[in-house]
Protein backbone atom coordinates (compact mmCIF):
# COMPACT_ATOMS: atom_id res chain seq x y z
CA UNK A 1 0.00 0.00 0.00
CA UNK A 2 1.26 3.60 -0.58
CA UNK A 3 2.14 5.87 2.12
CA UNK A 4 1.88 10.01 2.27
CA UNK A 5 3.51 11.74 4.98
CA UNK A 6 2.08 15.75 5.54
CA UNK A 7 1.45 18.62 7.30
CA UNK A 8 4.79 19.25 9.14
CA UNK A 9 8.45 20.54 7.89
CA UNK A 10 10.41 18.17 5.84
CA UNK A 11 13.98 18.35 5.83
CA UNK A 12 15.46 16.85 2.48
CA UNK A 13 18.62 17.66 2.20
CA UNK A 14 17.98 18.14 -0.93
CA UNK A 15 17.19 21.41 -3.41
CA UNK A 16 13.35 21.31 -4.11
CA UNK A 17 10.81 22.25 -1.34
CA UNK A 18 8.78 19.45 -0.15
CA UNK A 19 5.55 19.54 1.90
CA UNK A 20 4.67 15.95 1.20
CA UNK A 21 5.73 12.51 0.29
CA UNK A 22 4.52 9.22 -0.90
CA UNK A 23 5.82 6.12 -0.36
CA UNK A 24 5.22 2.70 -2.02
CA UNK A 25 6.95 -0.68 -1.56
CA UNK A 26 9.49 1.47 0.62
CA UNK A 27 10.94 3.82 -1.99
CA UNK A 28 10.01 7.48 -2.32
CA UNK A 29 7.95 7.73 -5.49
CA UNK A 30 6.89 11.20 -5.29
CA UNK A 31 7.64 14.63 -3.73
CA UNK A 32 6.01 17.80 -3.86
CA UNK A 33 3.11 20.63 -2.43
CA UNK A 34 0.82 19.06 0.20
CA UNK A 35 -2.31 20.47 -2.19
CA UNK A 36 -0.74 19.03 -4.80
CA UNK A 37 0.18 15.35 -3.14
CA UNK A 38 -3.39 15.41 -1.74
CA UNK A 39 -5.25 16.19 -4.35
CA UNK A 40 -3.62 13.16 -6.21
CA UNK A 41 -3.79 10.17 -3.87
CA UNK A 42 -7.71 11.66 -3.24
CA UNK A 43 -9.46 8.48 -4.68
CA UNK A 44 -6.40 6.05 -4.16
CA UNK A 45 -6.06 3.40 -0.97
CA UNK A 46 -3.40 5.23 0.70
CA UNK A 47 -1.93 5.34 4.12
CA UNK A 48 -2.44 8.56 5.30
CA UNK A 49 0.48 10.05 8.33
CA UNK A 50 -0.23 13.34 9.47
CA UNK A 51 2.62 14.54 10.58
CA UNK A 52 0.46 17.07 13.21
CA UNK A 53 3.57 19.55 12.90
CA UNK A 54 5.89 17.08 13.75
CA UNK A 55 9.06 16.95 11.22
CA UNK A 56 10.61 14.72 9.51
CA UNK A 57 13.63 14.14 7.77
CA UNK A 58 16.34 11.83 6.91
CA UNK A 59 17.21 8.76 9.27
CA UNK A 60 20.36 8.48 10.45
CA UNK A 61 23.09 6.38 8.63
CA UNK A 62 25.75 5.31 11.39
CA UNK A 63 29.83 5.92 9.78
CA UNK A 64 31.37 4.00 12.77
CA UNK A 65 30.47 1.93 15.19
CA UNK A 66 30.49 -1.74 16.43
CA UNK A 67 27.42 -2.99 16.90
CA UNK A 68 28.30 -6.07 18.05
CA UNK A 69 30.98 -5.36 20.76
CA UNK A 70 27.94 -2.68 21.86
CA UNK A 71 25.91 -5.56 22.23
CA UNK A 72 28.21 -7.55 24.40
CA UNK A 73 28.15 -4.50 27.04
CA UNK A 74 24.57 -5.01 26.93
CA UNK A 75 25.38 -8.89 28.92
CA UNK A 76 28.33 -7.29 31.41
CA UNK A 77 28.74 -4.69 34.17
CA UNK A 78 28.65 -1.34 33.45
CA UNK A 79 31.31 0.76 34.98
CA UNK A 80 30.65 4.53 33.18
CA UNK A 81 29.48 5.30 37.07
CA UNK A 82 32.02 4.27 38.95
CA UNK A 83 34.38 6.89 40.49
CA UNK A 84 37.13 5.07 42.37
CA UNK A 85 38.23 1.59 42.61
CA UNK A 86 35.92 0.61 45.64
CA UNK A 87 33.13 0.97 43.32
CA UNK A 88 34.33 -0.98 40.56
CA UNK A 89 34.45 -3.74 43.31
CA UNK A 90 31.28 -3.14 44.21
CA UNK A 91 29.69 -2.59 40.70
CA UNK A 92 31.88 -6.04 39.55
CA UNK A 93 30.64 -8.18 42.69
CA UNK A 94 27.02 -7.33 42.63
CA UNK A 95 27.02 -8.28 38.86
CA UNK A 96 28.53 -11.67 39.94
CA UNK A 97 25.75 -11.97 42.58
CA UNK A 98 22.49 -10.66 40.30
CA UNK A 99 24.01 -12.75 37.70
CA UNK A 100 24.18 -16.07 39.22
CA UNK A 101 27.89 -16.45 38.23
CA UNK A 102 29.44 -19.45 39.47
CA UNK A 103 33.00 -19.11 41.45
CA UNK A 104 34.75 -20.01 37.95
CA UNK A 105 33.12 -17.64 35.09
CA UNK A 106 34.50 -14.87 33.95
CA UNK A 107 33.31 -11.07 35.51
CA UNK A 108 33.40 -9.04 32.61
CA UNK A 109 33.20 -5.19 33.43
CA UNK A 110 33.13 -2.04 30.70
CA UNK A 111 33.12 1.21 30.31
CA UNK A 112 35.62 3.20 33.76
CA UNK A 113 37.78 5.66 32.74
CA UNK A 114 41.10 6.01 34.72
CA UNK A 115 41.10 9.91 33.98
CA UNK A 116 37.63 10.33 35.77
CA UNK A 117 38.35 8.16 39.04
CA UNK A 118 39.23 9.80 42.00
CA UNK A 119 43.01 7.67 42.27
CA UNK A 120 43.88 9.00 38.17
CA UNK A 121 45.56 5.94 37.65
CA UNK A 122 44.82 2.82 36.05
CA UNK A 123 43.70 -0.09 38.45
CA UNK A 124 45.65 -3.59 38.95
CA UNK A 125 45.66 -6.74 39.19
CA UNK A 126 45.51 -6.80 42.99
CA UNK A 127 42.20 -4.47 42.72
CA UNK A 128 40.80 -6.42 40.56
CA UNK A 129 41.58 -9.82 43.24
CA UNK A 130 39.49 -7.87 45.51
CA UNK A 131 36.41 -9.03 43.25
CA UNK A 132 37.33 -12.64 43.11
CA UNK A 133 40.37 -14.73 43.09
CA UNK A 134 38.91 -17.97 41.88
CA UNK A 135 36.82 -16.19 38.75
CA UNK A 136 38.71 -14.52 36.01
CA UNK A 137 38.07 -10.89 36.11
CA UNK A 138 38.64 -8.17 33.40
CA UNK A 139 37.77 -4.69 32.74
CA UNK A 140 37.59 -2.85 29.79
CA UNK A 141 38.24 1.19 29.50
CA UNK A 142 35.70 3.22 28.25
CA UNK A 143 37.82 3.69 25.22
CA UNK A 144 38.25 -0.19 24.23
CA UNK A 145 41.87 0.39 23.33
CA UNK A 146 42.95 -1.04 27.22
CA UNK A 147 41.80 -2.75 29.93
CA UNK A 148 42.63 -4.71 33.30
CA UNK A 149 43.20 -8.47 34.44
CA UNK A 150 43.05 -9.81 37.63
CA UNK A 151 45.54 -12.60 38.61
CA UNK A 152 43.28 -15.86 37.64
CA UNK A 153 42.51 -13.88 34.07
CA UNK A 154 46.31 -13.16 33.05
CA UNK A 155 46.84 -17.21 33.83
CA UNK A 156 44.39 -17.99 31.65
CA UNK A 157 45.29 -15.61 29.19
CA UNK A 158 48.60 -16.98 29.11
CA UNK A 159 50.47 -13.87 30.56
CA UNK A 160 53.31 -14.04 33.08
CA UNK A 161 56.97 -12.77 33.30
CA UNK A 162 58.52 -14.02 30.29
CA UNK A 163 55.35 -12.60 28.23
CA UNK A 164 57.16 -10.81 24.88
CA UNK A 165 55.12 -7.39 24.60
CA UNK A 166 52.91 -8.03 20.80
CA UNK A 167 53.65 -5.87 18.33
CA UNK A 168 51.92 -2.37 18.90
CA UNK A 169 50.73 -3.74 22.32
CA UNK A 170 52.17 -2.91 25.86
CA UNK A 171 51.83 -5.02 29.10
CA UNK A 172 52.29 -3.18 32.51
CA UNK A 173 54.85 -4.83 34.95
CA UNK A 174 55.36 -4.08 38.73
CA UNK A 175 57.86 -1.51 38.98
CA UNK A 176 61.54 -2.75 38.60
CA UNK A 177 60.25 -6.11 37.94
CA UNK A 178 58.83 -8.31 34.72
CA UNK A 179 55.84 -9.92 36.67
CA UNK A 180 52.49 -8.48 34.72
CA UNK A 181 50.34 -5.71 37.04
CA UNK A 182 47.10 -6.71 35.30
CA UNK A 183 46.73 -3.24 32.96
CA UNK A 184 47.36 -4.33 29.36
CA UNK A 185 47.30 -1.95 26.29
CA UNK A 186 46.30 -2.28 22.74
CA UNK A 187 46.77 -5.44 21.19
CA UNK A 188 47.81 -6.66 24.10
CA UNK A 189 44.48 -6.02 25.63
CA UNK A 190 42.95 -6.65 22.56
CA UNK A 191 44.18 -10.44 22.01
CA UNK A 192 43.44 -11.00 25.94
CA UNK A 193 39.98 -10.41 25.32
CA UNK A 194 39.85 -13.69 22.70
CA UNK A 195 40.20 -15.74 25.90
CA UNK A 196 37.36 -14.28 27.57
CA UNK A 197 34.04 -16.47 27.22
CA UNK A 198 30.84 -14.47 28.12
CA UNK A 199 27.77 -15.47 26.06
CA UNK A 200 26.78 -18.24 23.80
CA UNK A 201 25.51 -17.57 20.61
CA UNK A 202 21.96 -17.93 20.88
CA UNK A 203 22.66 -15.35 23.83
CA UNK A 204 24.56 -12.79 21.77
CA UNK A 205 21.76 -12.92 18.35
CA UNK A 206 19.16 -11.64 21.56
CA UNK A 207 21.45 -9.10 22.85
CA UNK A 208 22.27 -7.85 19.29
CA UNK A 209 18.45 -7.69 18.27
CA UNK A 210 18.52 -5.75 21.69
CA UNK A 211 21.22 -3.41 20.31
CA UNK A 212 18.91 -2.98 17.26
CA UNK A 213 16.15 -1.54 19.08
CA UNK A 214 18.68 1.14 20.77
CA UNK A 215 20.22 2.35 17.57
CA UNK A 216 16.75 2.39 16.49
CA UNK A 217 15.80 4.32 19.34
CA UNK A 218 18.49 6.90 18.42
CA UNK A 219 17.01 6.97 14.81
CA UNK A 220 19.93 4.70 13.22
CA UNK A 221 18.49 2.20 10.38
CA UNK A 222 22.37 1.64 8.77
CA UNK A 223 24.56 0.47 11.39
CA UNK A 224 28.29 -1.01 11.09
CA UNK A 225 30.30 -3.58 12.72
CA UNK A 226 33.66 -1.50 12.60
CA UNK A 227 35.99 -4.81 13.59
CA UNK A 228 34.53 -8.08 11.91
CA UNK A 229 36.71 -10.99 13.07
CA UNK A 230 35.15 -14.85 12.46
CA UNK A 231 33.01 -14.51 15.92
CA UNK A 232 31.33 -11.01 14.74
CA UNK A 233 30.78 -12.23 11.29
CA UNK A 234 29.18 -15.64 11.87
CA UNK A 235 26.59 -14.17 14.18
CA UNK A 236 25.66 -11.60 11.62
CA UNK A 237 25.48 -13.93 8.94
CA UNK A 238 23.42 -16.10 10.56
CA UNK A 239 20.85 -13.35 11.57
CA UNK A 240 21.10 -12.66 8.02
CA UNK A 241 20.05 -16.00 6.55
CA UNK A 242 17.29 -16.42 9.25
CA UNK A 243 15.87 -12.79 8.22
CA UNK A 244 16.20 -11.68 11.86
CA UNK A 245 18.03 -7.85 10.90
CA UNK A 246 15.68 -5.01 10.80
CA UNK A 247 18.83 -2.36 10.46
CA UNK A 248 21.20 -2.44 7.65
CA UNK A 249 24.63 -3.89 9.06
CA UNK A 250 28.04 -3.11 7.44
CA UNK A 251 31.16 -5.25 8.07
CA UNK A 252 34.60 -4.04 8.30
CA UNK A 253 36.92 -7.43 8.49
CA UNK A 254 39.56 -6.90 10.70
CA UNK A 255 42.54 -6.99 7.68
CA UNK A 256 45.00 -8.24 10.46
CA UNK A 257 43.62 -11.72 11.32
CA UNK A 258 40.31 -12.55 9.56
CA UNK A 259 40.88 -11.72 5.25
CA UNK A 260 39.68 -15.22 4.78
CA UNK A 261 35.74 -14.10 5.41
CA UNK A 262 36.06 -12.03 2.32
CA UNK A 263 38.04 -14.82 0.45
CA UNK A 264 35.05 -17.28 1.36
CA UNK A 265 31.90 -14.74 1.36
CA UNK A 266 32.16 -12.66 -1.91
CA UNK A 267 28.66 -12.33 -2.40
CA UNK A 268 28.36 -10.62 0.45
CA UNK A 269 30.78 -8.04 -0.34
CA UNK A 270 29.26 -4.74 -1.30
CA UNK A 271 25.68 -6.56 -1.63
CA UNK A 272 23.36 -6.44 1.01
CA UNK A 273 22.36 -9.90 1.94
CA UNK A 274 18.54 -9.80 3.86
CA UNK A 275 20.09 -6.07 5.57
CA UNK A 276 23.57 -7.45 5.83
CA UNK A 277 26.78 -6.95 3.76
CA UNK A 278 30.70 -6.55 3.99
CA UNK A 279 31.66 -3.29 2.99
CA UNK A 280 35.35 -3.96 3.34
CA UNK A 281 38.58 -4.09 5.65
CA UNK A 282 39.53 -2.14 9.37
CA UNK A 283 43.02 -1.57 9.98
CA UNK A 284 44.27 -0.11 13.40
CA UNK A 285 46.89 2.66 13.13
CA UNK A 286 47.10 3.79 16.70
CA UNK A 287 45.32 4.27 20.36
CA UNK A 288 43.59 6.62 21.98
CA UNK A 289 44.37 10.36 22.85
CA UNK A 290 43.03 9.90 26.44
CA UNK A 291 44.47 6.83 26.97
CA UNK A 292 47.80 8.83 25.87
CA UNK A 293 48.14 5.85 23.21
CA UNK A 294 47.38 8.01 20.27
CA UNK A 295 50.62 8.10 18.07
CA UNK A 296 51.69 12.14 17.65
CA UNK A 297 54.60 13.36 16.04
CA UNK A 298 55.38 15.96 19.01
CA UNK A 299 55.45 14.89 22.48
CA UNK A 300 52.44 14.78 24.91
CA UNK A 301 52.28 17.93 27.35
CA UNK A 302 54.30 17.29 30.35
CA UNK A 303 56.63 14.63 28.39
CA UNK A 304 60.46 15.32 26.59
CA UNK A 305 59.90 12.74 23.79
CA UNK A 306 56.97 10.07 24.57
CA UNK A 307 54.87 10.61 21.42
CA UNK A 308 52.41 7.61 21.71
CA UNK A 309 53.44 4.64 19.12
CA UNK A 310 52.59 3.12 15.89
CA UNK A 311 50.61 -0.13 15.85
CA UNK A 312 52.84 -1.30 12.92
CA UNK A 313 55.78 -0.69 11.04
CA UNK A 314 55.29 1.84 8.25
CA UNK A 315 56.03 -1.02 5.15
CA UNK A 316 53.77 -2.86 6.84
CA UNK A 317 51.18 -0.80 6.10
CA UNK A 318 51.89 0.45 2.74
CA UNK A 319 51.89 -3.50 2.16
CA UNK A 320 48.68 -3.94 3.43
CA UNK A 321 47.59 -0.52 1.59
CA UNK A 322 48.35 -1.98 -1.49
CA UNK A 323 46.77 -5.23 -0.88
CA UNK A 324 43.42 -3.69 -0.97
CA UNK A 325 44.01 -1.38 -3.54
CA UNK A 326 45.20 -4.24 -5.51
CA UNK A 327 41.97 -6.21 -4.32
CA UNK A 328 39.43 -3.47 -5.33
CA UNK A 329 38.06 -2.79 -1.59
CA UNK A 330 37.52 -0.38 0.76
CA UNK A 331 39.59 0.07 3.46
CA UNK A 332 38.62 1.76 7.04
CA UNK A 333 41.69 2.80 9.34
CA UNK A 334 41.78 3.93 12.92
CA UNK A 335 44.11 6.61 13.09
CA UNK A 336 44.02 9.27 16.31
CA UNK A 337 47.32 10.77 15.97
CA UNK A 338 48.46 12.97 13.37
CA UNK A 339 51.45 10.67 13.15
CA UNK A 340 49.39 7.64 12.46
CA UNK A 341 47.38 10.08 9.70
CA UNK A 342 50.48 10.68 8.45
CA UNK A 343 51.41 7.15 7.68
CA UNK A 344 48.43 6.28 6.04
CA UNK A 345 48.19 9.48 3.69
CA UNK A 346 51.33 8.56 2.43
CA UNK A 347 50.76 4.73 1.82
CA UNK A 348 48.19 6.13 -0.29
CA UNK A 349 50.32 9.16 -1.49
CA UNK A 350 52.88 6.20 -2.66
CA UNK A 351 50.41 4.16 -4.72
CA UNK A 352 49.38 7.52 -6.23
CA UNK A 353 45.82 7.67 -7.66
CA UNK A 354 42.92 5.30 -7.15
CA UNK A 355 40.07 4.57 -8.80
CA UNK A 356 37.04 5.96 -6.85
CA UNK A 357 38.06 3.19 -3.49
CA UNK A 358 37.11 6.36 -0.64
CA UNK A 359 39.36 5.30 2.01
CA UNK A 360 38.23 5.88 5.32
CA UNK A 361 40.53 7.84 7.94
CA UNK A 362 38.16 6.73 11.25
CA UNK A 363 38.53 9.43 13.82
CA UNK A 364 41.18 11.72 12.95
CA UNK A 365 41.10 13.52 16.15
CA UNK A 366 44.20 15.51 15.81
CA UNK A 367 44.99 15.31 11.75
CA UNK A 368 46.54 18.68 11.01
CA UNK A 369 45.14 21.36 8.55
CA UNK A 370 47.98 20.53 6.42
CA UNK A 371 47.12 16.95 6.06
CA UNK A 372 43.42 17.53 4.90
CA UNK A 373 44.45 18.53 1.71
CA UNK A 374 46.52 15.87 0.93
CA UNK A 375 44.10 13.85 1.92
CA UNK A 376 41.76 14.98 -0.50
CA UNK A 377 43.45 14.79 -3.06
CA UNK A 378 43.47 11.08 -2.67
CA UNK A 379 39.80 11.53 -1.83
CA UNK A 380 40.69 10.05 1.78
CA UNK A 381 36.96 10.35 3.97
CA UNK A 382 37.58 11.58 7.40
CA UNK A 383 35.09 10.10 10.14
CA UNK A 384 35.32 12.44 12.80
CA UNK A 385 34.92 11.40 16.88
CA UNK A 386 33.50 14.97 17.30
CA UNK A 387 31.61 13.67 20.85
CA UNK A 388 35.23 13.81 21.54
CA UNK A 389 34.76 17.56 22.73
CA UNK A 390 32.45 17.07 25.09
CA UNK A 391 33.31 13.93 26.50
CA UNK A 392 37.50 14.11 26.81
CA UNK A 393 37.51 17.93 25.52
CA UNK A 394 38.74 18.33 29.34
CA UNK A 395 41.26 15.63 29.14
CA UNK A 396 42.46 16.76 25.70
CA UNK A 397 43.75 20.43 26.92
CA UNK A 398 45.80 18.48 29.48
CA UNK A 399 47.73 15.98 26.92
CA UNK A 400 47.89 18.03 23.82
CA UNK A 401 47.40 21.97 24.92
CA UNK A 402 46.77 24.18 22.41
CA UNK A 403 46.54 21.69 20.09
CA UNK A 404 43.22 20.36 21.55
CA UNK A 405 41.38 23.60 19.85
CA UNK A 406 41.60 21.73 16.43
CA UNK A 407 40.62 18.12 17.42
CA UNK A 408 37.85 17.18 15.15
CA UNK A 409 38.63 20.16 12.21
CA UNK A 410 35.15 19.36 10.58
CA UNK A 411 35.15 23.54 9.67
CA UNK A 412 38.83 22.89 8.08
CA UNK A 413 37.62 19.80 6.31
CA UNK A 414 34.75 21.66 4.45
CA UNK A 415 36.13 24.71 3.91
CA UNK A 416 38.79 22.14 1.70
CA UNK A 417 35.93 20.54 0.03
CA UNK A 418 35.94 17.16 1.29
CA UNK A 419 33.18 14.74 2.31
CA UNK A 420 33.38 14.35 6.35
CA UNK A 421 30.85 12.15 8.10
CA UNK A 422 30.20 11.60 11.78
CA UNK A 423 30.17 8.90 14.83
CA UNK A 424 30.09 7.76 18.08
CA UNK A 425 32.32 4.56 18.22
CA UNK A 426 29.77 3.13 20.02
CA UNK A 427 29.88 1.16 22.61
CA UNK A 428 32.33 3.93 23.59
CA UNK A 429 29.37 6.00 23.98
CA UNK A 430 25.76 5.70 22.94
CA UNK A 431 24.72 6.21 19.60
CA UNK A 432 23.22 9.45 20.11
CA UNK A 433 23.66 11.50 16.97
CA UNK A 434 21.72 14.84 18.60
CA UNK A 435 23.92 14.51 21.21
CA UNK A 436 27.05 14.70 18.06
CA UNK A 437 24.84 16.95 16.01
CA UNK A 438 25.17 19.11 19.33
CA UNK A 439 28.97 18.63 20.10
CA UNK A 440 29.91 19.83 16.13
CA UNK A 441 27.27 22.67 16.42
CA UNK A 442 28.71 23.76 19.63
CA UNK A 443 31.93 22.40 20.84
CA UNK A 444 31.92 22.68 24.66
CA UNK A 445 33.85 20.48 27.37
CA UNK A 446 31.99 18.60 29.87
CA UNK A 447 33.64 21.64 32.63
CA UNK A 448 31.76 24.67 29.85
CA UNK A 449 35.13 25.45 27.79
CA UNK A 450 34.33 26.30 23.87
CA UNK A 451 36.90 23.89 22.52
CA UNK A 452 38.34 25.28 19.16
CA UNK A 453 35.00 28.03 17.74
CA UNK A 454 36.71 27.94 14.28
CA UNK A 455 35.90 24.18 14.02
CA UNK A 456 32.20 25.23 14.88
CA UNK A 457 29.80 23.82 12.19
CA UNK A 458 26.32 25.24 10.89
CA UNK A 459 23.51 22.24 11.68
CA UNK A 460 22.48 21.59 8.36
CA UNK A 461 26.36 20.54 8.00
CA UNK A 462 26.29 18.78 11.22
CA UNK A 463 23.37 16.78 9.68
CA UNK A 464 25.12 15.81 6.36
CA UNK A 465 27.89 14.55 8.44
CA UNK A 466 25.37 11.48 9.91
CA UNK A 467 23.24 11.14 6.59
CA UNK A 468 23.84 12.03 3.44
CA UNK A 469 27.83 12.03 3.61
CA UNK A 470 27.54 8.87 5.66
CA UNK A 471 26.00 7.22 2.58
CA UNK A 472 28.23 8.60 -0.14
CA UNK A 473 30.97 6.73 2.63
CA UNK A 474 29.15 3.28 1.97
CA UNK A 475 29.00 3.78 -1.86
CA UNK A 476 25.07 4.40 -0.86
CA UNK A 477 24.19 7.98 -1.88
CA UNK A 478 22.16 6.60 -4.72
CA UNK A 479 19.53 4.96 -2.31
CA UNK A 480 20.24 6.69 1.24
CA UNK A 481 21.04 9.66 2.62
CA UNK A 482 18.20 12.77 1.96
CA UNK A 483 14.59 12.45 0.86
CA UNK A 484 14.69 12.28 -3.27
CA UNK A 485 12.06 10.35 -5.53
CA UNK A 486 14.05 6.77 -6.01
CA UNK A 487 15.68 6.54 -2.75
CA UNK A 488 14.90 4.68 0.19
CA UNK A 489 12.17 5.36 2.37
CA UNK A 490 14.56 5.38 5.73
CA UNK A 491 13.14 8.23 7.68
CA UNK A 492 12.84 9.65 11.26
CA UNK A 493 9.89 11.80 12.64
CA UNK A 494 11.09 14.27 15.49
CA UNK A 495 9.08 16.48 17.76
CA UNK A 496 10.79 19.83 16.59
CA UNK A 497 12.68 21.30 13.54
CA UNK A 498 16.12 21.02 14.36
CA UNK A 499 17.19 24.00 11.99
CA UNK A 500 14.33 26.70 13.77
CA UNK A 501 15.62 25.26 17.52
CA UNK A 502 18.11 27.49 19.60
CA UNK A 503 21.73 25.51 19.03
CA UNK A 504 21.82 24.86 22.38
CA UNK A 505 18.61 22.33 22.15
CA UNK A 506 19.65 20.13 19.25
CA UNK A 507 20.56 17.49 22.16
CA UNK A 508 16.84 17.44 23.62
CA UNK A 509 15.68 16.50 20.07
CA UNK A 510 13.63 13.73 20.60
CA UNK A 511 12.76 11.04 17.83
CA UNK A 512 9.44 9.58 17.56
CA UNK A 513 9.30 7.16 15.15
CA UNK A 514 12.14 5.46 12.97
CA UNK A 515 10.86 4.55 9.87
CA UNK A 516 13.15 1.59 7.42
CA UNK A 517 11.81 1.46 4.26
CA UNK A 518 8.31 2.85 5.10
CA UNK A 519 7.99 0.27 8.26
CA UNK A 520 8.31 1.57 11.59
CA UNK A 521 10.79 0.29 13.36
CA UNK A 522 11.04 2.01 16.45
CA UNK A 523 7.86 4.21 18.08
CA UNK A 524 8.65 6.41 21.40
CA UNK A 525 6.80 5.44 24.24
């Protein structure tokens, strides 16, 4: 049956002026005047919304996230709360006991951040022994780039004195001694976390239709799976082929360990498969700029020469580079520092031009205005963190000093002419993009400090950056992105016009209905 939607603002993102739309089989078929609209469909069996004021406008088309890993938090202890190390304890033990967790399970905590508890300082081992001694206990930082082991979880993780550091990795010792202190970094942390065992997989498909329903909630109806290893990929593929996705999922194979899905799943590259496809490879450049991880090419503030560090050896990457250039995919890197931008813009630089590939830079919290051009001239996408402001703005002016002002240059990016999109890494933080819409719009710190106004964006740009540029990113413009006769019918109805609202509002938003393809999806309560 066809579908009009009237009588409240329409934001299109495109030229025309639109007062009303029809829908049929979940593709816009027509735009135009309400009169006009109305007077058409008069004698036809249509669906008729009224709107009542309300407006509606594009749905939201997530650039970065992991959907799956967000899921996971869904089934552990949340630690965002916590202050201090006696209530990570607490927060970790109750879990254990509301849970049901036997004395041998792993605790699985997520989500503390070292720079917001009162002791500033990563916890260890022995804190973590506090919870349990017989379970294996580990703790993730809000940024997912470290995380903390208690004594029973390093054994079974295999990590002890003789432990060689992995490459781009670091494992904290004792002081003046080899023996492990439980905090782990990067691909350290990161391979620890393949030991863990937390759900099974019946488990994790309920928790990730749960996830669904929250990017839903936040208007989301393309989501991505920013680090597809074997685990990620089968789940998804199996909610695939029993039609249980109501979001469009994008996979990112992690290009270190997992290259084999695409080698075995080609159809499912670039072709959505019942809402699910592989859009193409992740690659991991660096950390995090809170965690002081991110790789810089001057020194923290407060340090002589620690810089961060590189995941991987510069030919390396222009090996790996090459390898999906050669293959004809995209390619999605994580890259915080502007030393880590650096060495991807020149693996690209050295292959020279490429056929129409968009590389993704994901994050590029401090790339320098320098870089952006070079970057488009190998039409390199930046993905900006721009929630960064807000949520480690603080933290930011304390490692990197004056150049905090120009983390997240979405005003430098445009003003070179170069598609930008939006995210929230989630399940770093929500999905929320009002809440981002907000942070570009305004750039304030959590403690009221305007964080670089010269990177301050207008809110129809904000709003390109999670829609329309967000599709052109997934090769998608053609069917996503704005409201245009052909495309999909992916929208979201919100109680005010976010262009008439005072800037300081856009976060208050709220979403009433997300519509995929002309079928609601979510409703607000």
């Amino acid at each position: 049956m066809k579908q009009v939607y009237y009588n409240g603002p329409i934001i299109t993102l495109e030229d025309e002026e639109t007062e009303a739309i029809i829908v049929e089989d979940g593709k816009i078929v027509k735009t135009g005047k309400q009169e006009e609209i109305l007077e058409e469909i008069k004698n036809q069996e249509v669906e008729q919304i009224d709107l009542e004021g309300a407006c509606l406008m594009p749905a939201f088309i997530d650039p970065h996230s992991h959907i799956v890993s967000f899921a996971q938090t869904l089934g552990i202890a949340q630690l965002e709360k916590c202050l201090n190390y006696e209530e990570i304890i607490d927060t970790m033990k109750k879990f254990k006991k509301d849970n049901n967790k036997n004395d041998e399970e792993w605790i699985i905590g997520f989500g503390y951040d070292h720079n917001f508890l009162k002791e500033k300082a990563q916890p260890t081992k022995e804190i973590l022994d506090k919870i349990s001694t017989t379970n294996p206990v580990m703790i993730a930082h809000k940024s997912g780039h470290m995380g903390v082991l208690n004594t029973k979880a390093l054994e079974l993780a295999g990590i002890n004195e003789q432990t060689i550091e992995p490459e781009g990795g670091k494992i904290g010792r004792k002081n003046n001694s080899k023996e492990p202190n439980g905090y782990l970094e990067e691909s350290a942390f990161i391979n620890a976390t393949q030991k863990t065992q937390i759900n099974s997989k019946e488990q994790m498909m309920k928790l990730i239709k749960k996830a669904e329903k929250i990017y839903a909630s936040y208007g989301i109806t393309t989501a991505q799976e920013g680090l597809t290893k074997q685990s990620e990929f089968e789940l998804l593929k199996t909610m695939s082929e029993n039609e249980m996705l109501n979001l469009d999922i994008i996979s990112y194979v992690d290009i270190k360990d997992s290259k084999e899905i695409v080698e075995q799943n080609r159809r499912l590259v670039g072709k959505y498969y019942n809402h699910y496809k592989i859009g193409g490879y992740k690659l991991f450049l660096d950390g995090s700029p809170q965690g002081r991880t991110a790789w810089m090419t001057t020194p923290y503030e407060g340090e002589e020469e620690y810089c961060g560090y590189p995941i991987y050896k510069t030919i390396k990457v222009e090996n790996m580079v090459q390898d999906v250039v050669d293959e004809g995919m995209q390619l999605i890197t994580h890259c915080n520092g502007d030393a880590a931008a650096e060495q991807l813009i020149k693996a690209y630089e050295k292959i020279g031009a490429v056929d129409n590939y968009r590389p993704v830079m994901i994050h590029a919290q401090l790339v320098r205005k320098d870089q952006l051009p070079r970057m488009k001239e190998i039409d390199m996408i930046p993905s900006f963190f721009v929630a960064h402001v807000y949520y480690w703005g603080d933290i930011h002016i304390k490692n990197f000093g004056e150049r905090a002002k120009e983390i997240s240059p979405i005003k430098s990016a445009i003003e070179n002419g170069m598609i930008y999109t939006m995210h929230q890494d989630t399940p770093v933080i929500l999905p929320n993009m009002f809440e981002t819409i907000w942070c570009a719009v305004n750039r304030k710190t959590q403690n009221g400090v305007e964080l670089g106004e010269n990177q301050k964006v207008t809110v129809e740009e904000a709003i390109k950056g999670v829609t329309i540029n967000s599709a052109y990113q997934y090769f998608e413009e053609k069917e996503k992105g704005s409201i245009k006769v052909g495309k999909n019918a992916d929208f979201i109805i919100i109680d005010k016009n976010l262009l008439k609202v005072q800037v300081d509002e856009l976060k208050n938003i709220k979403i009433l209905y997300t519509i995929k393809n002309g079928e609601i999806i979510y409703k607000r309560e």
